[in-house]
Protein backbone atom coordinates (compact mmCIF):
# COMPACT_ATOMS: atom_id res chain seq x y z
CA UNK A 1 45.40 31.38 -5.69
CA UNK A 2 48.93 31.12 -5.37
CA UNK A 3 51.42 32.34 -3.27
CA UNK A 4 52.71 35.63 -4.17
CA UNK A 5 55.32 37.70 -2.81
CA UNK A 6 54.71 41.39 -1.55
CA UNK A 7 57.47 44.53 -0.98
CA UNK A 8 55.46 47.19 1.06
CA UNK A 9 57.02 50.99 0.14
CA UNK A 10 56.09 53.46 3.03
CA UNK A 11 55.91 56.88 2.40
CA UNK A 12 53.96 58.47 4.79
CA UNK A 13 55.28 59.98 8.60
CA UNK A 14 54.48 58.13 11.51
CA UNK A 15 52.05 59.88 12.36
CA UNK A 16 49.71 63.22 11.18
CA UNK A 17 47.89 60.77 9.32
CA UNK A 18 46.58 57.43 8.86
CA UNK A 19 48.31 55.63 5.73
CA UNK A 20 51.45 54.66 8.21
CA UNK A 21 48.72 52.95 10.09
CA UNK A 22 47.10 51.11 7.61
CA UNK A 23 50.52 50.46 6.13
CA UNK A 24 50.76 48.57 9.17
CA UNK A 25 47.75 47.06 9.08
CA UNK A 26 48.07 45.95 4.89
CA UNK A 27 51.48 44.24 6.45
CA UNK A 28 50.14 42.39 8.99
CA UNK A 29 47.43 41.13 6.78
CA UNK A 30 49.96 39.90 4.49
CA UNK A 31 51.87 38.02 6.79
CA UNK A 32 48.64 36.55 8.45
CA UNK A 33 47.83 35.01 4.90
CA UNK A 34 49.49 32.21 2.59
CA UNK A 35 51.54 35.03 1.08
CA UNK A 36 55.16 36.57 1.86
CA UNK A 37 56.19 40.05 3.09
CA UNK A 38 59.86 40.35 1.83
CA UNK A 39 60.23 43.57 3.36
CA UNK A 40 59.48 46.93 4.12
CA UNK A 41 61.16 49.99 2.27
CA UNK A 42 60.78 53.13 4.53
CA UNK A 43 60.93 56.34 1.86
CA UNK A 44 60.74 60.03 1.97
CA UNK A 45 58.69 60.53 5.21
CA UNK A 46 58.03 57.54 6.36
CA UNK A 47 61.25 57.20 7.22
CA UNK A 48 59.87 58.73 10.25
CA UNK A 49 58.64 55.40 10.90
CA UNK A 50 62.21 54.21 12.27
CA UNK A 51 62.63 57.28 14.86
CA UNK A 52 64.23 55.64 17.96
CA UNK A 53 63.38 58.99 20.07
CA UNK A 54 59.67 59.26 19.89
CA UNK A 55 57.42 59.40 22.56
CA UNK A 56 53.81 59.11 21.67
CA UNK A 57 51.44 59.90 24.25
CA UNK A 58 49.89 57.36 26.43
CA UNK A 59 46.59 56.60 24.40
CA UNK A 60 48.22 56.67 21.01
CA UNK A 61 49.78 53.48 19.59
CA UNK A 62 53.46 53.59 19.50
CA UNK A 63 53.81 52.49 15.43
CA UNK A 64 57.42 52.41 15.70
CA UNK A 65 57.50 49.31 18.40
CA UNK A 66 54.59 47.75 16.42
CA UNK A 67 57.09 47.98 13.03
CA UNK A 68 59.65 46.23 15.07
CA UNK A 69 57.08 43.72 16.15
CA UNK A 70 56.22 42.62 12.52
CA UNK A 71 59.92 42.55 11.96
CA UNK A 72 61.08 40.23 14.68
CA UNK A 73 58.18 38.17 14.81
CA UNK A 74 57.77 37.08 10.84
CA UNK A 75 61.33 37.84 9.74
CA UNK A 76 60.68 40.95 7.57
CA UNK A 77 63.05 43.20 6.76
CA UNK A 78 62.73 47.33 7.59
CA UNK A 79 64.79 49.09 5.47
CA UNK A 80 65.12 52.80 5.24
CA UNK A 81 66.37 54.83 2.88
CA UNK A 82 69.29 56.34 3.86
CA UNK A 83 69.42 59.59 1.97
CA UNK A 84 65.70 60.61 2.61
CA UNK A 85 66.72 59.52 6.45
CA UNK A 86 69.51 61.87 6.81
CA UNK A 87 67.56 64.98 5.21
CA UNK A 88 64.99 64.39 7.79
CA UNK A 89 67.48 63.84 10.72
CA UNK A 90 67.19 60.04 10.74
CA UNK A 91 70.74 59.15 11.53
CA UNK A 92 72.05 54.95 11.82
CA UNK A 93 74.54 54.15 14.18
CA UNK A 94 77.28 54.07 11.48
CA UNK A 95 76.53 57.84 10.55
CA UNK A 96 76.53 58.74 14.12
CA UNK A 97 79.87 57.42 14.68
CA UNK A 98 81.35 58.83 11.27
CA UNK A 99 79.81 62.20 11.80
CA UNK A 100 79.80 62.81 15.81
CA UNK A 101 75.83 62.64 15.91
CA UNK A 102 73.43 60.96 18.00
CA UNK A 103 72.22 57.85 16.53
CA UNK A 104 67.71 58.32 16.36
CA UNK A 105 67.27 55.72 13.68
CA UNK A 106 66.17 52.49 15.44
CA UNK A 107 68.54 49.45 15.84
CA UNK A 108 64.87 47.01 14.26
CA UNK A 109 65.71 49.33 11.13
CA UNK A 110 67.82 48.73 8.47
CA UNK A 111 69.38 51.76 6.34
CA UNK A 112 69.73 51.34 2.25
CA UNK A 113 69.71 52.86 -1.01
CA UNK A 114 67.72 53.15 -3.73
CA UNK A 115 69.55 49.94 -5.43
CA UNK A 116 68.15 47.62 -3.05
CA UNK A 117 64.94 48.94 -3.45
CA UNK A 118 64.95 48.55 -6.97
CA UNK A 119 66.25 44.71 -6.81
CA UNK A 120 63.85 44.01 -4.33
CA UNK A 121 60.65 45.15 -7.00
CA UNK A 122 62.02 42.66 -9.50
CA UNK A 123 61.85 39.70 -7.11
CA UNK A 124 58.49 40.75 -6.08
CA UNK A 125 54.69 39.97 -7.33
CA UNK A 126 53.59 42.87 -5.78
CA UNK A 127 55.03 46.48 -4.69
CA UNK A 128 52.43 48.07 -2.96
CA UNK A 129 53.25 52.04 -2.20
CA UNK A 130 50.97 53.83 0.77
């Protein structure tokens, strides 16, 4: 089989349920095989996903640090969408500044629109949504 390239769309909150998990899990996979991960789109709620200021409790796994994890450590891209991020609070560093707000969207994370999205299906094999 040959290599094919993948663009994971994440729709789901960090947590309530399990498909940001197994998001996670599907991404891993992907970049544990022959095939490439170009990035990860973070959409509607699962922009939660890129919260700098949660605190999960002690026995829970903390998805955000694991998101940054897969990031650093195989080069993949988290974007999030910046208009379903600032209905839901999720607020970069450059909207902080602009606006007087606290900045709660991780640094790992990168905000963008629905244009990047879009160019980023065309380049890839596979967009898988969860």
């Amino acid at each position: 089989m040959s290599n094919l390239t993948y663009l994971l769309v994440v729709n789901s909150a960090v947590y309530g349920q399990q498909s940001a998990a197994h998001a996670l899990k599907f991404a891993q996979a992907i970049t544990e095989s022959e095939h490439t991960l170009s990035a990860v789109f973070f959409y509607q709620d699962g922009v939660s996903n890129a919260l700098s200021t949660l605190l999960p409790a002690s026995d829970e796994v903390n998805l955000v640090h694991r998101w940054k994890d897969l990031g650093r450590q195989h080069g993949v891209d988290l974007l999030v969408c910046s208009a379903a991020a600032a209905r839901r609070g999720l607020i970069d560093e450059t909207e902080a500044t602009s606006a007087d707000l606290v900045c709660t969207q991780d640094d790992a994370f990168i905000s963008a629109g629905l244009a990047e999205l879009a160019m980023l299906s065309l380049k890839a094999d596979r967009v898988i949504q969860l």
